[in-house]
Protein backbone atom coordinates (compact mmCIF):
# COMPACT_ATOMS: atom_id res chain seq x y z
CA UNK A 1 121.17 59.49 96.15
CA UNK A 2 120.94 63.16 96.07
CA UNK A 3 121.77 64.85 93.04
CA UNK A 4 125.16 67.51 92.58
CA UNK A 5 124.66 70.58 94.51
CA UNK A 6 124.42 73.21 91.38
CA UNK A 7 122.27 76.16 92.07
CA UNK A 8 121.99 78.70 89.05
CA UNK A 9 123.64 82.06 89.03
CA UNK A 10 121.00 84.58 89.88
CA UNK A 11 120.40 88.05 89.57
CA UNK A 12 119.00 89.21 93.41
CA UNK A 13 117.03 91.97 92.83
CA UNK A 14 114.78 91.14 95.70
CA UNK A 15 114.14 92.01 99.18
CA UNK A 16 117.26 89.75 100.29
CA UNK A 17 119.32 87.90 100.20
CA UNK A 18 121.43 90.29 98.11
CA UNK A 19 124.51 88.82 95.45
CA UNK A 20 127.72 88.58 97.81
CA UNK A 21 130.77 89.77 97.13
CA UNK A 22 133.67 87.48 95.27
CA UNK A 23 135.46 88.12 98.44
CA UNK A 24 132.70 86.85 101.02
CA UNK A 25 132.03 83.86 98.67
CA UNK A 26 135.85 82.97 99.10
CA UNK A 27 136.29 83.77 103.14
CA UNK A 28 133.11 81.54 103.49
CA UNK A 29 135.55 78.25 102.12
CA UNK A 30 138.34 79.31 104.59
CA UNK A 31 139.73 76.29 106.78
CA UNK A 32 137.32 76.21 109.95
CA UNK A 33 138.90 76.37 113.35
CA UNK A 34 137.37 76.15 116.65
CA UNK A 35 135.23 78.67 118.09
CA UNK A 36 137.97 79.19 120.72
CA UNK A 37 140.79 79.13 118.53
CA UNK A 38 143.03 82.14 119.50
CA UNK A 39 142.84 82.77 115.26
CA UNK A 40 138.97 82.94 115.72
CA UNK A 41 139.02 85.24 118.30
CA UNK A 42 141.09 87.85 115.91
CA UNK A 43 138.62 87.83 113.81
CA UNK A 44 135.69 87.91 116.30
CA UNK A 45 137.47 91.14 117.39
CA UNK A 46 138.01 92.78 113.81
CA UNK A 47 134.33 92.11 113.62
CA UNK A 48 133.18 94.18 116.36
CA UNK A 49 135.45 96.92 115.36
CA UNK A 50 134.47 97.10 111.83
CA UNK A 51 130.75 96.90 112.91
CA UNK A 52 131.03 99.56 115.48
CA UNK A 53 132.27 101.73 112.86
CA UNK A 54 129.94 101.33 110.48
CA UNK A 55 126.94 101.51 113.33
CA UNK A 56 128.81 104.79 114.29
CA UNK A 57 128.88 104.03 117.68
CA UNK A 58 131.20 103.41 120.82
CA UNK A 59 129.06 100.71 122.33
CA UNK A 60 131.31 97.76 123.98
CA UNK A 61 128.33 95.38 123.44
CA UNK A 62 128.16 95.33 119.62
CA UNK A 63 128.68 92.04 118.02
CA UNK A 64 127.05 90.10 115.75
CA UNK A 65 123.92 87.35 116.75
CA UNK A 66 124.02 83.84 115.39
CA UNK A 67 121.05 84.22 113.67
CA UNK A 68 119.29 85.83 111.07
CA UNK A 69 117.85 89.63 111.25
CA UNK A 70 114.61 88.15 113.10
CA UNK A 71 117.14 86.66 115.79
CA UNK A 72 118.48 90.02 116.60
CA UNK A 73 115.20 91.57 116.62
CA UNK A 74 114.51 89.03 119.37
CA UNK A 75 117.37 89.71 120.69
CA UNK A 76 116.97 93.05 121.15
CA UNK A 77 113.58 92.53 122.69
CA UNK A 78 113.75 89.71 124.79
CA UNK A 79 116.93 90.86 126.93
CA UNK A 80 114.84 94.59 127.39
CA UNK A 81 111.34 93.86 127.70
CA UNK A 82 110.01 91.98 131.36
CA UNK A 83 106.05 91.02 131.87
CA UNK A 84 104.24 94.23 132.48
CA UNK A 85 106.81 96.55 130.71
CA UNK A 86 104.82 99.00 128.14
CA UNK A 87 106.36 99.15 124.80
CA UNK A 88 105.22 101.30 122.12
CA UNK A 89 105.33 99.73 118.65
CA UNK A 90 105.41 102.03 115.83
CA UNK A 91 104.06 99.79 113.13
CA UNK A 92 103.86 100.51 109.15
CA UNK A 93 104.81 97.26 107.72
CA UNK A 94 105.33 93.61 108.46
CA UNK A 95 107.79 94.21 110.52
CA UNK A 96 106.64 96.23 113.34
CA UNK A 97 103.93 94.01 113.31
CA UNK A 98 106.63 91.42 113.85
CA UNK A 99 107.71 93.33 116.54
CA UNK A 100 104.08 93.80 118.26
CA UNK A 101 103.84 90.02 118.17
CA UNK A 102 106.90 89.33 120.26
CA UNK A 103 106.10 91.71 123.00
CA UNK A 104 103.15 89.83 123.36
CA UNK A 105 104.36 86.71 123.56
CA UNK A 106 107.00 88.21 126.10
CA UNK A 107 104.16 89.55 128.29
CA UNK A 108 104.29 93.27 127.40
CA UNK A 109 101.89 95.92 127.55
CA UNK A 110 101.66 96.39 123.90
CA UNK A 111 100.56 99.84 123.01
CA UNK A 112 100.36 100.37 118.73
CA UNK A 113 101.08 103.49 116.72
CA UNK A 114 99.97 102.72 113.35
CA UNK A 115 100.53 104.61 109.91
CA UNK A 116 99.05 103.34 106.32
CA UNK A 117 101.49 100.82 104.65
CA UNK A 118 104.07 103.03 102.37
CA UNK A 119 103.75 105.82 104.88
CA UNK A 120 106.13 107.04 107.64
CA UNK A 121 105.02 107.24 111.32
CA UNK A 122 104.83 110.86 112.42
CA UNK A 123 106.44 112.17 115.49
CA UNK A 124 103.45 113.91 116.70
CA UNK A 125 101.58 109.96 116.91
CA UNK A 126 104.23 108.83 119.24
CA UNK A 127 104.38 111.94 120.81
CA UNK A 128 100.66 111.98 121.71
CA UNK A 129 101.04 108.09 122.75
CA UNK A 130 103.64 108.50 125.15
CA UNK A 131 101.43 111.10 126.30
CA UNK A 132 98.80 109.00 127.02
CA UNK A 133 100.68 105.63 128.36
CA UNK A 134 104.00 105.25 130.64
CA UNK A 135 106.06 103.89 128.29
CA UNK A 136 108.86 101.76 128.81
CA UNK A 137 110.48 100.60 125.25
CA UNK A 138 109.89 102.59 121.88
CA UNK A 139 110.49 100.14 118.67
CA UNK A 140 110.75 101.22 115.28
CA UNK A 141 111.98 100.19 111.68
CA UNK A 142 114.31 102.79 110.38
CA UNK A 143 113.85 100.97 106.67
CA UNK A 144 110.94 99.25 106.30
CA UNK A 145 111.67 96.51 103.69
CA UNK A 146 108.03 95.54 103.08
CA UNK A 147 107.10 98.95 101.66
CA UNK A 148 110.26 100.90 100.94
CA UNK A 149 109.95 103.45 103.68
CA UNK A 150 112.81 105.21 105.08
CA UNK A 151 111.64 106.40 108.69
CA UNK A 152 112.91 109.58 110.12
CA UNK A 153 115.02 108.69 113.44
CA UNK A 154 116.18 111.75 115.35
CA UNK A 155 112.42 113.08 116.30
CA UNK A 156 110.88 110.23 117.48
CA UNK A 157 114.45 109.48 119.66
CA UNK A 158 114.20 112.64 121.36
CA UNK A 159 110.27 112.42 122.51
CA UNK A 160 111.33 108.47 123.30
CA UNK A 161 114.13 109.74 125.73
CA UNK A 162 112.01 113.02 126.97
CA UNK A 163 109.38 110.32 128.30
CA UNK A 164 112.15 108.45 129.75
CA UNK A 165 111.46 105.29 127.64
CA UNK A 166 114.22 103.39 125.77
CA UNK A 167 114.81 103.51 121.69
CA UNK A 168 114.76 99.60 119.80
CA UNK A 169 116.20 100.79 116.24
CA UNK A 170 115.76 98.19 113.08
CA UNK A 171 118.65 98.54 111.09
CA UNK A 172 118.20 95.46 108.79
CA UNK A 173 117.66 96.61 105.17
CA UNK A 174 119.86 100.18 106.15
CA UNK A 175 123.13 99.33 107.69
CA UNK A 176 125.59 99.83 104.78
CA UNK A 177 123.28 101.05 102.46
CA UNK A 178 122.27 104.66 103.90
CA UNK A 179 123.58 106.28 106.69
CA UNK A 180 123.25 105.24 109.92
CA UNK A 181 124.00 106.63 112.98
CA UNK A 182 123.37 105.02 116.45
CA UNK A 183 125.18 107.26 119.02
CA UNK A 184 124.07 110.84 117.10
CA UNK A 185 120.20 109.27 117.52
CA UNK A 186 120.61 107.77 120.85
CA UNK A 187 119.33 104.26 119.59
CA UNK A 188 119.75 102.30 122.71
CA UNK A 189 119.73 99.07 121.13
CA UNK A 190 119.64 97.96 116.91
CA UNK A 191 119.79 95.04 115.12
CA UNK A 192 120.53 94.43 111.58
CA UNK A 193 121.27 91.41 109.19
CA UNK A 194 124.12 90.57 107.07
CA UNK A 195 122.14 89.69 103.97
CA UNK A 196 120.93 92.73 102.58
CA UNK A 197 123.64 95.80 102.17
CA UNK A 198 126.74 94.02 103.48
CA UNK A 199 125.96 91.44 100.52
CA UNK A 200 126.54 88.30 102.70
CA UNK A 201 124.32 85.19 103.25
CA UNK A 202 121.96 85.30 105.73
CA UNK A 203 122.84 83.79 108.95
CA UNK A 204 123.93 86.39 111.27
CA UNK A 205 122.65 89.69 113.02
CA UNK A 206 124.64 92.70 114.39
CA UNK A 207 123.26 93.90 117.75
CA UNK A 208 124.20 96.51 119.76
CA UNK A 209 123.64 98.01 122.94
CA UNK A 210 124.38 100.92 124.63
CA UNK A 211 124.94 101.32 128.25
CA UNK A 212 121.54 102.39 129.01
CA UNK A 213 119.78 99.73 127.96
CA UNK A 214 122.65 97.54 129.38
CA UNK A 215 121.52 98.90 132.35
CA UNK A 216 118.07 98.12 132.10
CA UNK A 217 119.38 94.00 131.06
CA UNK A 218 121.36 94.27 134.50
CA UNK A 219 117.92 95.40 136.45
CA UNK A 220 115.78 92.42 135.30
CA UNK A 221 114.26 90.81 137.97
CA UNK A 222 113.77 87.44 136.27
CA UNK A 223 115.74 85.55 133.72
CA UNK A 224 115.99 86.66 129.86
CA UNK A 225 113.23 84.28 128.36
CA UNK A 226 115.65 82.86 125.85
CA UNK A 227 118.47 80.45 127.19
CA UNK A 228 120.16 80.73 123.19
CA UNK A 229 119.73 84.79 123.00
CA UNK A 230 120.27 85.70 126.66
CA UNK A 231 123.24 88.46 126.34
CA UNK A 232 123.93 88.54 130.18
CA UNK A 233 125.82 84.93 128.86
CA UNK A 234 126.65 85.41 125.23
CA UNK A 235 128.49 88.67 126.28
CA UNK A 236 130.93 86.75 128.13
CA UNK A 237 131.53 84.64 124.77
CA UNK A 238 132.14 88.11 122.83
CA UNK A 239 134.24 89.95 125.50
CA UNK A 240 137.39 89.18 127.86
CA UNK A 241 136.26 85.67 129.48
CA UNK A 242 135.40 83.79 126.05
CA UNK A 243 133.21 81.59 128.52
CA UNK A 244 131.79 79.06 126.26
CA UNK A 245 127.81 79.43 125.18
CA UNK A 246 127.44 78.08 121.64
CA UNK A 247 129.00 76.75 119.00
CA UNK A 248 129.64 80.09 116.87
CA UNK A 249 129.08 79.75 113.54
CA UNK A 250 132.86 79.99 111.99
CA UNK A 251 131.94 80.14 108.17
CA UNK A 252 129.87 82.99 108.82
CA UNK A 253 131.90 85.36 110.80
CA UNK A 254 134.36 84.62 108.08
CA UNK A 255 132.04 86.16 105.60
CA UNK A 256 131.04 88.80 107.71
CA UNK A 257 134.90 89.71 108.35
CA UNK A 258 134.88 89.63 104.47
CA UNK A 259 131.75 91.56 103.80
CA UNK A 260 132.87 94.59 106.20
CA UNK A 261 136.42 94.51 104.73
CA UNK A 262 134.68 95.03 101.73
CA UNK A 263 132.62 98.40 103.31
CA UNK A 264 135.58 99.79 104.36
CA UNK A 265 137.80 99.35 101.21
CA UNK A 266 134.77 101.21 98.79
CA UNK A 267 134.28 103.95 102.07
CA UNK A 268 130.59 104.72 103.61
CA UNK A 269 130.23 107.55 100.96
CA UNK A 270 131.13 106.52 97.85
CA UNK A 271 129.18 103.68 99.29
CA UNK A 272 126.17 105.55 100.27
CA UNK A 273 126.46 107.73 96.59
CA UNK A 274 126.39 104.68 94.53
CA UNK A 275 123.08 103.14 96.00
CA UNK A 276 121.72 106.55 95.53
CA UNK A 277 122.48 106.67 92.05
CA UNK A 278 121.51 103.47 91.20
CA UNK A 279 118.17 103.99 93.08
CA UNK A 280 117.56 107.50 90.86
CA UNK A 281 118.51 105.60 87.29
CA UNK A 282 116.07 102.77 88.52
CA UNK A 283 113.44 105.29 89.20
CA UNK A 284 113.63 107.08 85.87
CA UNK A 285 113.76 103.52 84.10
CA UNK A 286 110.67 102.60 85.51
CA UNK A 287 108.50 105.55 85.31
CA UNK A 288 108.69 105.93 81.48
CA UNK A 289 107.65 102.16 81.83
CA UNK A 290 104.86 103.16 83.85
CA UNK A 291 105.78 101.60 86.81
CA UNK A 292 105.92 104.57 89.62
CA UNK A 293 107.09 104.17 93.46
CA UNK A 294 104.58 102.86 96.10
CA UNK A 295 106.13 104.25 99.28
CA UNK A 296 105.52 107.65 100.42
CA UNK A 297 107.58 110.54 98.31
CA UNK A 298 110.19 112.24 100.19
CA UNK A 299 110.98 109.02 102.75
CA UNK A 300 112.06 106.31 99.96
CA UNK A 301 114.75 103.93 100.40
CA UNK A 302 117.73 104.03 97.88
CA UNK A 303 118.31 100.17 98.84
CA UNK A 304 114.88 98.62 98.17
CA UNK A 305 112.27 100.14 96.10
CA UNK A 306 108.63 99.22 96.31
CA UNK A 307 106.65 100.13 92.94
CA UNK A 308 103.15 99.81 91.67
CA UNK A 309 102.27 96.91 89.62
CA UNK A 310 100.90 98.24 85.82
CA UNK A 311 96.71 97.32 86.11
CA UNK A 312 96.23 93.80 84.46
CA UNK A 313 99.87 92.39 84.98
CA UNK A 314 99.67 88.69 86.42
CA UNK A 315 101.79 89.77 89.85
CA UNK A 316 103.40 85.55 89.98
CA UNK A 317 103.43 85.21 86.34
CA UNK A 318 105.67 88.37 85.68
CA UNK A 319 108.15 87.61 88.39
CA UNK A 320 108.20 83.97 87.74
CA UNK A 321 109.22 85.30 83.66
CA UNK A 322 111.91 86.96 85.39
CA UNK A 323 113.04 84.02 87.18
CA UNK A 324 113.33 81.39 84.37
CA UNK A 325 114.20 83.69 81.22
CA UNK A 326 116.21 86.17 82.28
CA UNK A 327 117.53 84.79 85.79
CA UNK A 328 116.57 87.83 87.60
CA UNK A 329 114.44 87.74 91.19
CA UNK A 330 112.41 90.31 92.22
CA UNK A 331 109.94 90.13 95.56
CA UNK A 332 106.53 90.86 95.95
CA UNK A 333 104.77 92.61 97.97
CA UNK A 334 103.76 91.71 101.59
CA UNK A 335 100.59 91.40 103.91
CA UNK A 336 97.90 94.03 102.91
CA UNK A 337 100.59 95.12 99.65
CA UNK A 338 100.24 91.60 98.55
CA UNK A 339 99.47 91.34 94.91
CA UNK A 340 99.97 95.48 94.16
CA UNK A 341 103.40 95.72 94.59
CA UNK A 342 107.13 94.50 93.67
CA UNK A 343 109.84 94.70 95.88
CA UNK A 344 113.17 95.61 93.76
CA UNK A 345 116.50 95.18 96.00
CA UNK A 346 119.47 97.75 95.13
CA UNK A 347 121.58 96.33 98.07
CA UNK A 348 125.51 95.96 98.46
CA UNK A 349 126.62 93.76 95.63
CA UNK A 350 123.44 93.85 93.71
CA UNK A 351 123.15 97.50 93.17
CA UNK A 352 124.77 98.08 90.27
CA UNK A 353 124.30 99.77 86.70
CA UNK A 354 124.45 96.46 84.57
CA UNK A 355 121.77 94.89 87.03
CA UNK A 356 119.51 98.34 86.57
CA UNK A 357 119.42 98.30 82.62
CA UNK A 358 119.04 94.68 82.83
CA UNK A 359 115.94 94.81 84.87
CA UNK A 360 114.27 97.29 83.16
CA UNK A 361 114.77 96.32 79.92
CA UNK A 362 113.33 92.84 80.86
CA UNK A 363 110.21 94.40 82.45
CA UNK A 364 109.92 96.04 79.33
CA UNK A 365 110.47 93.01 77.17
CA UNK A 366 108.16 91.60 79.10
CA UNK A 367 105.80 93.85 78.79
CA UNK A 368 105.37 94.56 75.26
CA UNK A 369 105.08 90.96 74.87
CA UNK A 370 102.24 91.04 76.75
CA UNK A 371 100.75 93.74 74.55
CA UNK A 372 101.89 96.76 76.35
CA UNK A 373 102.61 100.34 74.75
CA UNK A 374 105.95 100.89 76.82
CA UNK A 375 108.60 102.93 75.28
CA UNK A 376 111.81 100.31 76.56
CA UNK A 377 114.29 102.49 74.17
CA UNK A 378 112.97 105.48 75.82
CA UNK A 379 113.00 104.18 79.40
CA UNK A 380 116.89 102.61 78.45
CA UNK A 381 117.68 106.75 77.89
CA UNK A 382 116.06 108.02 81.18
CA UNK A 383 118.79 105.60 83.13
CA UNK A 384 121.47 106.71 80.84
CA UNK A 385 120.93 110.00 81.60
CA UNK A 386 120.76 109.67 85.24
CA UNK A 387 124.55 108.10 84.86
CA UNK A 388 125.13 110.91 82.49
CA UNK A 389 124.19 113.46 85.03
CA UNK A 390 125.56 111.79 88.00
């Protein structure tokens, strides 16, 4: 017999999933109805508006996938790309290479502009690549969660469009976090997750598309190469006809409801400020550790911070100390960061002052245990005067 379901109280300080909020945690225990329950469809509707606000966009087709942020990253790419179709694949992390992998599995003409892990792709590389190949699709991660990179958007939107090519936008570790804005970039299509900023559990993806690449969906001359992600049906689900195409999952759109509530209520600036803030007291906390940022200076997320692990700390053994004494989770790092870095998660719920003092005075317990020199009092003052300052 399996034992009581009892999972401890963590701290998420990692790459995702993020804490959720009280109110999430309660939606998700609602009564369930059916997925064509006239009460469902209210809050399918809700849904869309709340997440077309917060995408800043008019797009009709925005909705969210059932599925986790890789799902709508397939979506995204299976609907657009046919066999033979150049995309350009702007890859500084693991998951551009994600994307690279599933135009090749789709048949694409993969073409790959590459920057060092913790840097930002340059305009001037995708400008000179769509100079040298006819390219169909441009995909990039707007915040790279493997390496803490925020990617400049409006630049490398323009050239896409110039060259006639379409814009895929990764939203997954920004939306509700830091600003973003999918009509002022001319994203055609994004995709983002509901696990990271929005502080619910994973499970679903917002999508959306803009009429453009709508467009391009409506020209395909064969079928979308996924029957469960194939939005010429599932938009029929999500708009007037509510044909039936799967079984939505109810729980989950009741904690998304919840979670964008939630966005609304705090307001996308005050939002925005606080995971600044926090980000900034972090930083100062961990410097006077000896722990300094990873990612390139001048493009660094607010919601996820990649750092430099101190020479001679055991990378598994530190976290894993976290874990069991202190109950907080941090991530490692990822593919060729593996082993040098930690991934520390300021998103939605979990980015909050109590969560930034605890972590750093725990790395700094830690630490000194180990037989490090680190100054914890002194690191404890350079996040209280961040707060102080504001």
């Amino acid at each position: 017999m399996a034992s009581p379901l009892n999972p401890p109280r963590r701290i998420l300080l990692g790459p995702g999933p993020s804490n959720p909020h009280p109110r999430v945690l309660e939606a998700l225990s609602a009564p369930v109805v059916g997925h064509l329950d006239p009460e469902f469809f209210k809050v399918m509707e809700e849904s869309k508006a709340m997440l077309r606000w917060l995408f800043h966009t008019d797009n009709e087709l925005t909705f969210p996938v059932s599925g986790t942020g890789s799902a709508g990253m397939e979506t995204c790419l299976v609907n657009l790309i046919e066999e033979g179709d150049t995309v350009l694949v702007c890859v500084n992390g693991v998951f551009g290479t994600r994307m690279a992998d599933i135009v090749e599995r789709l048949g694409g003409n993969l073409v790959k502009v590459e920057a060092p892990w913790g840097e930002i792709i340059r305009p001037e590389q995708v400008e000179q690549a769509l100079k040298d190949h006819k390219v169909d699709i441009v995909t990039l991660v707007h915040a790279e969660t493997s390496t803490g990179v925020l990617q400049p958007v409006e630049e490398i939107s323009r050239l896409t469009h110039d060259a006639g090519a379409l814009l895929v936008l990764d939203t997954v570790t920004s939306l509700g976090g830091c600003p973003v804005t999918i009509d002022a970039w001319n994203v055609d299509a994004t995709y983002s997750g509901t696990q990271k900023c929005l502080s619910c559990p994973p499970g679903l993806s917002p999508v959306s598309f803009n009429q453009a690449a709508r467009d391009k969906l409506g020209r395909r001359k064969g079928k979308v190469k996924s029957w469960y992600l194939d939005l010429t049906m599932i938009e029929r689900y999500w708009g007037e006809d509510r044909a039936y195409h799967h079984t939505a999952p109810i729980s989950m759109n009741y904690g998304l409801h919840a979670a964008l509530s939630e966005v609304e209520n705090e307001g996308l600036e005050a939002r925005f400020a606080r995971h600044e803030l926090n980000h900034r007291a972090l930083v100062a906390g961990l410097e006077v550790l000896g722990i300094p940022l990873a990612s390139q200076e001048g493009h660094r997320l607010w919601m996820l911070n990649s750092v430099k692990i101190p020479e001679g700390v055991n990378d598994a053994a530190l976290r894993k100390r976290l874990l069991l004494d202190f109950n907080i989770e941090i991530g490692g790092g990822l593919g060729a960061l593996a082993g040098k870095t930690w991934r520390i998660g300021l998103m939605g719920e979990s980015s909050r002052r109590d969560n930034v003092v605890a972590l750093v005075q725990a790395l700094g317990q830690i630490l000194k245990e180990e037989g490090a020199d680190v100054p914890v009092t002194d690191a404890l003052g350079a996040i209280e005067g961040v707060y102080t300052r504001g």
